[in-house]
Protein backbone atom coordinates (compact mmCIF):
# COMPACT_ATOMS: atom_id res chain seq x y z
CA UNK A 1 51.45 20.64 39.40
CA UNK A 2 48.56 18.71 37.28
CA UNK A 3 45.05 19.31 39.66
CA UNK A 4 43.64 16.84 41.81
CA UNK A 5 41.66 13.75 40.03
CA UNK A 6 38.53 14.88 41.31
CA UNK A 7 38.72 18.23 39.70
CA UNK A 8 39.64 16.40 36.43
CA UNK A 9 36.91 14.44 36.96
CA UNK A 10 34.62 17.33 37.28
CA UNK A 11 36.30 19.30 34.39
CA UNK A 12 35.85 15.99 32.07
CA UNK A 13 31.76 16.06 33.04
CA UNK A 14 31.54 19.85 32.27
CA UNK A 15 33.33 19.19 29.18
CA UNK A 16 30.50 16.36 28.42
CA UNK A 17 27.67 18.39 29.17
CA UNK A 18 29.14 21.56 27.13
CA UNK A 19 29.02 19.34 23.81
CA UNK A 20 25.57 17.74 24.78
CA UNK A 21 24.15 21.70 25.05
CA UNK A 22 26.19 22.75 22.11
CA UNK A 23 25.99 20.29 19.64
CA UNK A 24 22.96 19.67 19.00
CA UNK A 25 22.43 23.26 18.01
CA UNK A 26 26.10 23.00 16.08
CA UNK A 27 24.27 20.23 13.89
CA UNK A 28 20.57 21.72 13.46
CA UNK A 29 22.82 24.83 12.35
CA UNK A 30 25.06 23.36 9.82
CA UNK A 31 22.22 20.83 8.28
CA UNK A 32 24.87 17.64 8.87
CA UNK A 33 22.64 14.82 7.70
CA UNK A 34 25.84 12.89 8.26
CA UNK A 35 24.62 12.67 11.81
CA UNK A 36 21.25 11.68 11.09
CA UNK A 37 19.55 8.28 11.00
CA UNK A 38 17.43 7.39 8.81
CA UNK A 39 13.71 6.99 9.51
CA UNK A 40 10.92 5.36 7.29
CA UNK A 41 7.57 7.14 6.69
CA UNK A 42 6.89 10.81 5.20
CA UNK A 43 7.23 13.79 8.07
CA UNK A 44 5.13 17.29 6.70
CA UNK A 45 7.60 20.02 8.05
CA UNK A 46 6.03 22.69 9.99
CA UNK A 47 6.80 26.20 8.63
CA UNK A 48 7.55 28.47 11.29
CA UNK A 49 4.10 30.15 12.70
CA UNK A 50 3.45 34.10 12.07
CA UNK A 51 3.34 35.78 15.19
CA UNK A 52 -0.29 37.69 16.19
CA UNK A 53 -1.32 38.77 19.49
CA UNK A 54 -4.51 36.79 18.71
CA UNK A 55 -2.40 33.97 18.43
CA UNK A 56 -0.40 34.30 21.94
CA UNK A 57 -3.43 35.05 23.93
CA UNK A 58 -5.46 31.99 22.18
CA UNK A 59 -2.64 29.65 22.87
CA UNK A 60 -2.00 28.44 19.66
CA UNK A 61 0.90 30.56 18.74
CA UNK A 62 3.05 28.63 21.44
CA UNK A 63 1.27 25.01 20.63
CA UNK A 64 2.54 26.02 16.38
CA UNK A 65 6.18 27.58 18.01
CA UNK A 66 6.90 24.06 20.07
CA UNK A 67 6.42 22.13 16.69
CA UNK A 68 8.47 23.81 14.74
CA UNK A 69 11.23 24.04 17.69
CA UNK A 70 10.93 20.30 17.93
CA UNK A 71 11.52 19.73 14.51
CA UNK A 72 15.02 21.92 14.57
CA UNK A 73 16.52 19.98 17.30
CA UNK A 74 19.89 18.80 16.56
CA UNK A 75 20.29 15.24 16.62
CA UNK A 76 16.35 14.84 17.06
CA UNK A 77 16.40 11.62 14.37
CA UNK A 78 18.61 9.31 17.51
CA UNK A 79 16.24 10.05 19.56
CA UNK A 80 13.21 8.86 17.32
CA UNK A 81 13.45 5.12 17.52
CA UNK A 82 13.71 4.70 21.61
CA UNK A 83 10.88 7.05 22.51
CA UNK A 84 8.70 4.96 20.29
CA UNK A 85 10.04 1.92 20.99
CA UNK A 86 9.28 2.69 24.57
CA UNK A 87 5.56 3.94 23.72
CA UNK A 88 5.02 0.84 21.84
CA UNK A 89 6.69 -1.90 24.39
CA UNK A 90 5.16 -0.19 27.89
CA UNK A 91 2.07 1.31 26.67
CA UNK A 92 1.00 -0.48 22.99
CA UNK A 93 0.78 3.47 21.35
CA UNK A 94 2.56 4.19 18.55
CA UNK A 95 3.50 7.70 17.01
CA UNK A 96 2.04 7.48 13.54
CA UNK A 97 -1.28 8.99 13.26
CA UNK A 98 -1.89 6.64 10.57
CA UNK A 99 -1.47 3.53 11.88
CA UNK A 100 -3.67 1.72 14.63
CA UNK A 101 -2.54 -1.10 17.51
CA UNK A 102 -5.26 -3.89 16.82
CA UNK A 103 -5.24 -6.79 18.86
CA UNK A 104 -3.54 -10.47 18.55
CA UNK A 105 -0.32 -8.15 17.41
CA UNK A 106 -2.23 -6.53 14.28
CA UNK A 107 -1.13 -3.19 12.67
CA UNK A 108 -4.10 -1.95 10.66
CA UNK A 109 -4.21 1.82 8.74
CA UNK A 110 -6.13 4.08 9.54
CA UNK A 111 -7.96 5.00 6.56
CA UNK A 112 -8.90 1.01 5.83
CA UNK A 113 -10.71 0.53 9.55
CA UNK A 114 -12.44 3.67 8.19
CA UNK A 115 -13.64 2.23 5.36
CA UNK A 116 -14.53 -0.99 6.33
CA UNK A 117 -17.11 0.58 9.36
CA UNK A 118 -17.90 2.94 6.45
CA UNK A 119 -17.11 6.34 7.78
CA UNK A 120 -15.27 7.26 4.82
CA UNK A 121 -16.87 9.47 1.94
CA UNK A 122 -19.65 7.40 0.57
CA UNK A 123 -19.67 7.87 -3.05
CA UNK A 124 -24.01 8.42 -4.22
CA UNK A 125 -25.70 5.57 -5.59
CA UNK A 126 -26.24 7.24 -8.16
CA UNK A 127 -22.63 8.06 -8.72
CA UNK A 128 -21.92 4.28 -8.24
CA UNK A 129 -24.25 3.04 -10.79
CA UNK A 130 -22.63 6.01 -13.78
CA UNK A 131 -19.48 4.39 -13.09
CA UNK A 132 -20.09 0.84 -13.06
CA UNK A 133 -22.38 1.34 -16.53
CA UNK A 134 -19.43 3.03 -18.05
CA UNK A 135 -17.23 -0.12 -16.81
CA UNK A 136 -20.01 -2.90 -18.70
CA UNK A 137 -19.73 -0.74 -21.70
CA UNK A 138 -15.80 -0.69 -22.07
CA UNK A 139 -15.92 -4.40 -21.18
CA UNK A 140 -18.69 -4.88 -23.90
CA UNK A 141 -16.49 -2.92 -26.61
CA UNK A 142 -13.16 -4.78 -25.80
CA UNK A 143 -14.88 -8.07 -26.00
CA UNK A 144 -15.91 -6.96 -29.22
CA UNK A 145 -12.16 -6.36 -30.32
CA UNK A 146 -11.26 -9.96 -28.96
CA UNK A 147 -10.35 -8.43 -25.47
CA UNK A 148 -11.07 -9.61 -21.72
CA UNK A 149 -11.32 -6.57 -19.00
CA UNK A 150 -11.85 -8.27 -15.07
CA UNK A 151 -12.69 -5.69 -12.24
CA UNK A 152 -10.19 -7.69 -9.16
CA UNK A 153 -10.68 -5.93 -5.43
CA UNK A 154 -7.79 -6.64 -3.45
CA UNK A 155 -8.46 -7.93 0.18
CA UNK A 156 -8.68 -5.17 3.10
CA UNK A 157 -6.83 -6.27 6.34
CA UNK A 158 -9.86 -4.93 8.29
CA UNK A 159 -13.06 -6.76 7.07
CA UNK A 160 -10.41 -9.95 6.76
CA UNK A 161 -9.67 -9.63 10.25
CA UNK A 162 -12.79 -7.30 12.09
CA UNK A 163 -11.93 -9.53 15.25
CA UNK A 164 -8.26 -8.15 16.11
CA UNK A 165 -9.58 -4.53 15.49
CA UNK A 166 -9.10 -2.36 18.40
CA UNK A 167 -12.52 -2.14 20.76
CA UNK A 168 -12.91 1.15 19.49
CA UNK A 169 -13.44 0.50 16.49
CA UNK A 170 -15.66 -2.98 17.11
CA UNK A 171 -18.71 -0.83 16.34
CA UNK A 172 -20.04 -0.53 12.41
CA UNK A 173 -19.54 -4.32 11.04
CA UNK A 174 -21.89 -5.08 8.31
CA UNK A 175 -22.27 -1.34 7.67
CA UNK A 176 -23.08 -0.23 4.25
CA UNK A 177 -19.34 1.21 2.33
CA UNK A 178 -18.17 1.78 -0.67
CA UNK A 179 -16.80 -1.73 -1.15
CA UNK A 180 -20.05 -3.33 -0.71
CA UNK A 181 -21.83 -1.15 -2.82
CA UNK A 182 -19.77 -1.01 -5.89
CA UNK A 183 -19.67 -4.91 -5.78
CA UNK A 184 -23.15 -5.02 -5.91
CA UNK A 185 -23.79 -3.33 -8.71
CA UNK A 186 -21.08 -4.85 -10.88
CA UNK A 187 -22.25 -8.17 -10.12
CA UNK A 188 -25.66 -7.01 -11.03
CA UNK A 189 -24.19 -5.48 -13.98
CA UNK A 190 -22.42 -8.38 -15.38
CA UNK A 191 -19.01 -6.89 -15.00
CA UNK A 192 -15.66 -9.64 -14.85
CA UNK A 193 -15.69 -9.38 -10.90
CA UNK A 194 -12.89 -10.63 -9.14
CA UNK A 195 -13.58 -10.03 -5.39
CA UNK A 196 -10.26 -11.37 -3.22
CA UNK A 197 -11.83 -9.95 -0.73
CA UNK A 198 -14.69 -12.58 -0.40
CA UNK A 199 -12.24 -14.95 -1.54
CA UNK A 200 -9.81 -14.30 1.13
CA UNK A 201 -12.75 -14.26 4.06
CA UNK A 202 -13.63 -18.07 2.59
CA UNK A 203 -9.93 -18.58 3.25
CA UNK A 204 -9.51 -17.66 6.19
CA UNK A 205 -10.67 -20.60 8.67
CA UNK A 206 -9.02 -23.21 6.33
CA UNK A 207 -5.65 -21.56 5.44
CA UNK A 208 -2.61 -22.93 6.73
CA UNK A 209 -0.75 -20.04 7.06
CA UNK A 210 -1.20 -15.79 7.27
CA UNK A 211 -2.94 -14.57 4.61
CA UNK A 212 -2.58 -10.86 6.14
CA UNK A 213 1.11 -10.66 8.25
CA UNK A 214 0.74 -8.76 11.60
CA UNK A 215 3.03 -6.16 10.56
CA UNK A 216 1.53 -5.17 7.13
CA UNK A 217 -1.23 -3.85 5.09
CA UNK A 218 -0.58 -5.98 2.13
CA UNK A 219 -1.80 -9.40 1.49
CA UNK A 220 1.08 -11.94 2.52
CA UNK A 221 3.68 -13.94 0.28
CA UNK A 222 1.68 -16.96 0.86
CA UNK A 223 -1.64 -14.63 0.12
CA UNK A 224 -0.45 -13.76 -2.53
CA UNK A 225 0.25 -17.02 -4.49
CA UNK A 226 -3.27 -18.12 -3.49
CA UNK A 227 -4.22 -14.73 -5.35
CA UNK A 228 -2.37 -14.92 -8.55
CA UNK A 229 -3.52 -18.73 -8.72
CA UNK A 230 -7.11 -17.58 -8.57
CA UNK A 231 -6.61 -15.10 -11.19
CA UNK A 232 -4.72 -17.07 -13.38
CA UNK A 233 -7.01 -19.83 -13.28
CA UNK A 234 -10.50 -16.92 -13.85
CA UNK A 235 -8.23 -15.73 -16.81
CA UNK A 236 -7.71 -18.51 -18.36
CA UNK A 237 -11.78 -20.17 -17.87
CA UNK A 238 -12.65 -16.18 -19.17
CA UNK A 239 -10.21 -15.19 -21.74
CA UNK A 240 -9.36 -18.99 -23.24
CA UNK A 241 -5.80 -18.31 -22.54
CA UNK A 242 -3.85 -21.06 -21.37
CA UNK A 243 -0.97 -19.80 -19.36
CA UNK A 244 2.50 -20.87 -18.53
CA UNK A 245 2.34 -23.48 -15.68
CA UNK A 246 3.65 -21.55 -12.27
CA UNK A 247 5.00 -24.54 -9.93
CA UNK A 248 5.70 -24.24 -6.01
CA UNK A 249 8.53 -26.12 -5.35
CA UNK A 250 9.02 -25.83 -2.30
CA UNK A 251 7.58 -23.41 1.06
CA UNK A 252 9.94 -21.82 3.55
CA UNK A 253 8.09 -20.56 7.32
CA UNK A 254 10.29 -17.79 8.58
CA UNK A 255 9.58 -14.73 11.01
CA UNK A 256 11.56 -12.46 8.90
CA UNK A 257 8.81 -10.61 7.12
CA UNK A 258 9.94 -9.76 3.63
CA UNK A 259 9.05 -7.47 1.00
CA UNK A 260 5.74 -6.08 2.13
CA UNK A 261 5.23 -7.98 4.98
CA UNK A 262 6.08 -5.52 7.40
CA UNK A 263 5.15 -2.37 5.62
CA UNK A 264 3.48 -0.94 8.57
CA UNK A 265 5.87 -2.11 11.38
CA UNK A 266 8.53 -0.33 9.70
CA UNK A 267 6.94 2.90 9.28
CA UNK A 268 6.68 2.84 13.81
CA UNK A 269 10.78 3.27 13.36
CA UNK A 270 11.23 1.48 16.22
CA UNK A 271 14.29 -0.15 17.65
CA UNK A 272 13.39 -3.54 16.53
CA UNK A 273 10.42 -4.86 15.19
CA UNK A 274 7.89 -6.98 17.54
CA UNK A 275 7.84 -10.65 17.12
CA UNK A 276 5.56 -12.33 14.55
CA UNK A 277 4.06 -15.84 14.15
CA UNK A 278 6.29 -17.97 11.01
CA UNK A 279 4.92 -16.80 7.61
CA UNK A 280 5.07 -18.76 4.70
CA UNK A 281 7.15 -17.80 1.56
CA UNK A 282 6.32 -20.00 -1.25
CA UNK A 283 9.07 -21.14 -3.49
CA UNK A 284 8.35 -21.01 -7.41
CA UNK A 285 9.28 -22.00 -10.53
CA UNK A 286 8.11 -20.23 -13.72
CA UNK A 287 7.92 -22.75 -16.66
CA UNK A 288 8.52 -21.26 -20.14
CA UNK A 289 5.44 -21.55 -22.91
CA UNK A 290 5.10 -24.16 -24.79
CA UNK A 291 5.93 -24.39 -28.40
CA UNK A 292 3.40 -21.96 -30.27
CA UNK A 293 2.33 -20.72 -26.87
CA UNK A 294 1.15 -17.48 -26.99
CA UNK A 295 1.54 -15.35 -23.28
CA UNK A 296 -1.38 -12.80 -23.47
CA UNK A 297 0.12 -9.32 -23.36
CA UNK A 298 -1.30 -7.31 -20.03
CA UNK A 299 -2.18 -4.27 -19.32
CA UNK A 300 -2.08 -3.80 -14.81
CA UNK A 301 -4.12 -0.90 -13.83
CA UNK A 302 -3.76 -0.91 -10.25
CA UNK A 303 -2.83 0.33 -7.07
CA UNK A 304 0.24 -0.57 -4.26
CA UNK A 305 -0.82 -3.97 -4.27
CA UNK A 306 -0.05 -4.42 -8.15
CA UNK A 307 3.38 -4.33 -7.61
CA UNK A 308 3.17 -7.67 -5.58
CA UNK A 309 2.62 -8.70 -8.87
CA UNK A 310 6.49 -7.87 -10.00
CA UNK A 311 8.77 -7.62 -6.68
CA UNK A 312 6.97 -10.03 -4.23
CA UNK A 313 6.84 -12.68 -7.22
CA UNK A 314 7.75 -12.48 -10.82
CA UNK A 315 4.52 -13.25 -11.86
CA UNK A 316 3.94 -9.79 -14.74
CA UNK A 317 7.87 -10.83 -15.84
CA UNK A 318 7.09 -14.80 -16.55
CA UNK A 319 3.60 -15.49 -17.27
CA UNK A 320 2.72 -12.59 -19.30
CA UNK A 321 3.99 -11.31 -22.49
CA UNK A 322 7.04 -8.86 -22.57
CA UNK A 323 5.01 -6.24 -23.95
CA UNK A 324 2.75 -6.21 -20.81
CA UNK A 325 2.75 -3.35 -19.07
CA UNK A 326 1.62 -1.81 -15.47
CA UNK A 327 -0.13 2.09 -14.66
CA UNK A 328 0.26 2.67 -11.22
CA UNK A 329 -3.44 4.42 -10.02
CA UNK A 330 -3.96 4.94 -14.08
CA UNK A 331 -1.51 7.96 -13.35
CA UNK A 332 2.02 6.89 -14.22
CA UNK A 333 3.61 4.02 -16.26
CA UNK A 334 5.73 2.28 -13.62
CA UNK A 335 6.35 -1.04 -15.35
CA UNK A 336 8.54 -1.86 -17.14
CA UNK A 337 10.41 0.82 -16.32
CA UNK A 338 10.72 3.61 -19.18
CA UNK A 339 13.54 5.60 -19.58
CA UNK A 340 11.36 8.91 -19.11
CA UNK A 341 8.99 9.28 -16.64
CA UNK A 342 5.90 9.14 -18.56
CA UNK A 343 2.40 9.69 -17.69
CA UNK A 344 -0.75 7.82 -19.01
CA UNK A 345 -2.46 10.99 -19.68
CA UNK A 346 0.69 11.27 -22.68
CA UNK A 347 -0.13 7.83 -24.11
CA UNK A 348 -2.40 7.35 -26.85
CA UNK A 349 -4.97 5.43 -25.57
CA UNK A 350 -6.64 3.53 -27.98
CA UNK A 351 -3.28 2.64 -29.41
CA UNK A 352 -2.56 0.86 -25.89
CA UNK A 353 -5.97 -0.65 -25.89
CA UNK A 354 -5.16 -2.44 -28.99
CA UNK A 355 -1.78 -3.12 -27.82
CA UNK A 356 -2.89 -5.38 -25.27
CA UNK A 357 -5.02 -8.76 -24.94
CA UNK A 358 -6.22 -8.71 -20.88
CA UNK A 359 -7.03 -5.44 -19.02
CA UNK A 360 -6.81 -6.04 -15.15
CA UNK A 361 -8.28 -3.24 -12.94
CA UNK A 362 -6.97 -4.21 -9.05
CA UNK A 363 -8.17 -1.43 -6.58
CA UNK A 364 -7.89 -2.62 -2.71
CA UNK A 365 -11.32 -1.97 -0.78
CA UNK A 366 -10.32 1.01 0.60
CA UNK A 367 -9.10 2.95 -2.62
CA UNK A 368 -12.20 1.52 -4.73
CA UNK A 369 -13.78 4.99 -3.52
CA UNK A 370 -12.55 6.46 -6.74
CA UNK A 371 -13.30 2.83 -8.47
CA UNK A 372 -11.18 2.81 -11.93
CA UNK A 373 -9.59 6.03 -11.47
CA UNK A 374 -11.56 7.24 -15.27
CA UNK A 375 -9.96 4.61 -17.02
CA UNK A 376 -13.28 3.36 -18.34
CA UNK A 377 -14.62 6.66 -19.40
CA UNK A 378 -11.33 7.95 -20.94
CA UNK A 379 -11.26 4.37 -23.33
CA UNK A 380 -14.61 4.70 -24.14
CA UNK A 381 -13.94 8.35 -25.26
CA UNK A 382 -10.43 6.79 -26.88
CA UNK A 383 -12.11 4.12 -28.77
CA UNK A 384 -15.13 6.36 -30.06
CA UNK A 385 -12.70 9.29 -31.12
CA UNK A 386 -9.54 7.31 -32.48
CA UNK A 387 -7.51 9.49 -29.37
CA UNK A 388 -6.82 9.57 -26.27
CA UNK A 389 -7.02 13.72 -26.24
């Protein structure tokens, strides 16, 4: 005799909670990653804290415990994506440390609003002036070899757009930071300046379109070509080059950021990503060079916006020469892609000097806090030793 339906009924909900107790434990036990989602942004993993009576009675022995219990939850990575997407729909927070709600629907990092109201480290003035002497002097001796070197600054999202910063950070415009000050003293120096950051607050009022999307750090697509037509254009009045003509053929407005247009909205790993105004994506043509055209062979220093450069836009892979090459943060060669990882600190540097025709420093306004990263005292030291030892 099979039991009455509301004792099945019961028996089924037991059942249900059993595996909801169980399995999470089952999975953090086993390590399945086959159960877990995947989430963007980098997650430091709490060790598990050393027990001390010191600890227990100051509190933060169970404060260290709860973190590293949190993180051993079975099936903790489902769970990710609704509790922030409810943070960030009913309340505006959002879960990354990192990243800041601004307002009009503006995701800004932390560490730019820093350095725009100038809290971050300020680098000496003396320090500031070493640096930017050392830069005149390796422009001075590449000139000398037939070569152009241009200083660009890539725009920061927070002195374009000071307005849509959250009101607690409205305090500190105009403040002295490391941006301002290195500027400064390379125009006063005579360096190749390229400041987009200038150029992109003259923009602003007139542009048609984003130059910053809500969702991202990053100049825009549309930015972007207004960018690389600047610099092509300053290339070519500076370094006589006359480059390969770079057409827009057309311009498509969407509200499905690409590329880095949502760089920061993805890193909130929410459930879906918060409406945005259109953007505009240019549409381009690369023309080939002319008959007995010669494409100047570059050399990118640079940081994360550099690679706008190659994946937004082909700009490195059609206007330059194939030989041209990209060293992301003057650390690693990233462009075009060698078979080896291989560092910079391997290459012989005054071999790559002469290897190339333009060098193009492009350090955002945050990151210009460690300006060229050396590269202008290690090629001076290359070109006055023959090495790059």
């Amino acid at each position: 005799m099979s039991p009455p339906a509301s004792t099945r009924t019961k028996r089924r909900l037991f059942g249900l909670v059993f595996l909801l107790w169980v399995l999470p434990g089952v999975q953090a036990k086993l390590n399945m990653k086959i159960f877990r989602p995947s989430l963007e942004g980098f997650e430091v993993k709490e060790p598990r804290p050393t027990f001390s009576w010191a600890g227990l009675l100051a509190g933060t022995y169970p404060s260290a415990m709860e973190h590293f219990a949190t993180q051993k939850i079975g099936f903790r990575e489902w769970f990710v994506r609704p509790r922030n997407q409810l943070a960030f729909s009913l309340f505006g927070t959002v879960n990354n440390p990192e990243i800041t709600v601004g307002k009009n629907g503006q995701l800004f990092q932390r560490g730019v609003i820093e350095a725009f109201r100038g809290h971050m480290r300020q680098v000496p003035e003396a320090e500031v002036a070493r640096r930017v002497q050392l830069l005149r002097a390796l422009q001075d001796s590449l000139a000398r070899r037939g070569k152009l070197l241009v200083f660009a600054t890539a725009p920061g999202k927070a002195s374009f757009a000071p307005e849509s910063l959250p009101d607690t950070a409205q305090n500190g415009w105009g403040n002295a930071n490391n941006y301002t000050r290195y500027t400064q003293a390379m125009r006063a120096a005579g360096v190749n300046l390229l400041d987009f950051g200038a150029a992109f607050r003259a923009w602003k009022g007139r542009s048609p379109y984003p130059l910053f999307p809500p969702g991202g750090t990053h100049w825009s697509g549309y930015g972007l070509t207004r960018a690389a037509d600047t610099l092509f254009r300053y290339l070519e009045q500076r370094g006589g080059f006359r480059l390969p003509a770079v057409r827009q053929t057309g311009l498509e407005l969407s509200t499905t950021p690409r590329y880095t247009d949502n760089d920061l909205t993805r890193l909130l790993n929410l459930l879906w990503e918060p409406p945005i105004p259109p953007l505009a994506y240019p549409e381009l043509a690369f023309d080939p060079p002319h008959p007995g055209q010669k494409q100047p062979r570059l050399l990118l220093v640079a940081d994360s916006f550099g690679w706008s450069f190659i994946e937004f836009y082909p700009y490195l892979q059609h206007v330059f020469a194939p030989e041209s090459h990209f060293w992301y943060y003057n650390h690693e060669v990233v462009w075009p892609k060698p078979a080896q990882p291989t560092l910079v600190a391997d290459l012989d540097l005054r071999y790559q000097l002469a290897a190339h025709d333009v060098v193009l420093l492009l350090f955002t306004e945050h990151n210009i806090i460690d300006f060229d990263r050396d590269f202008s005292s290690k090629a001076l030291a290359a070109l006055a030793s023959g090495t790059s030892r």
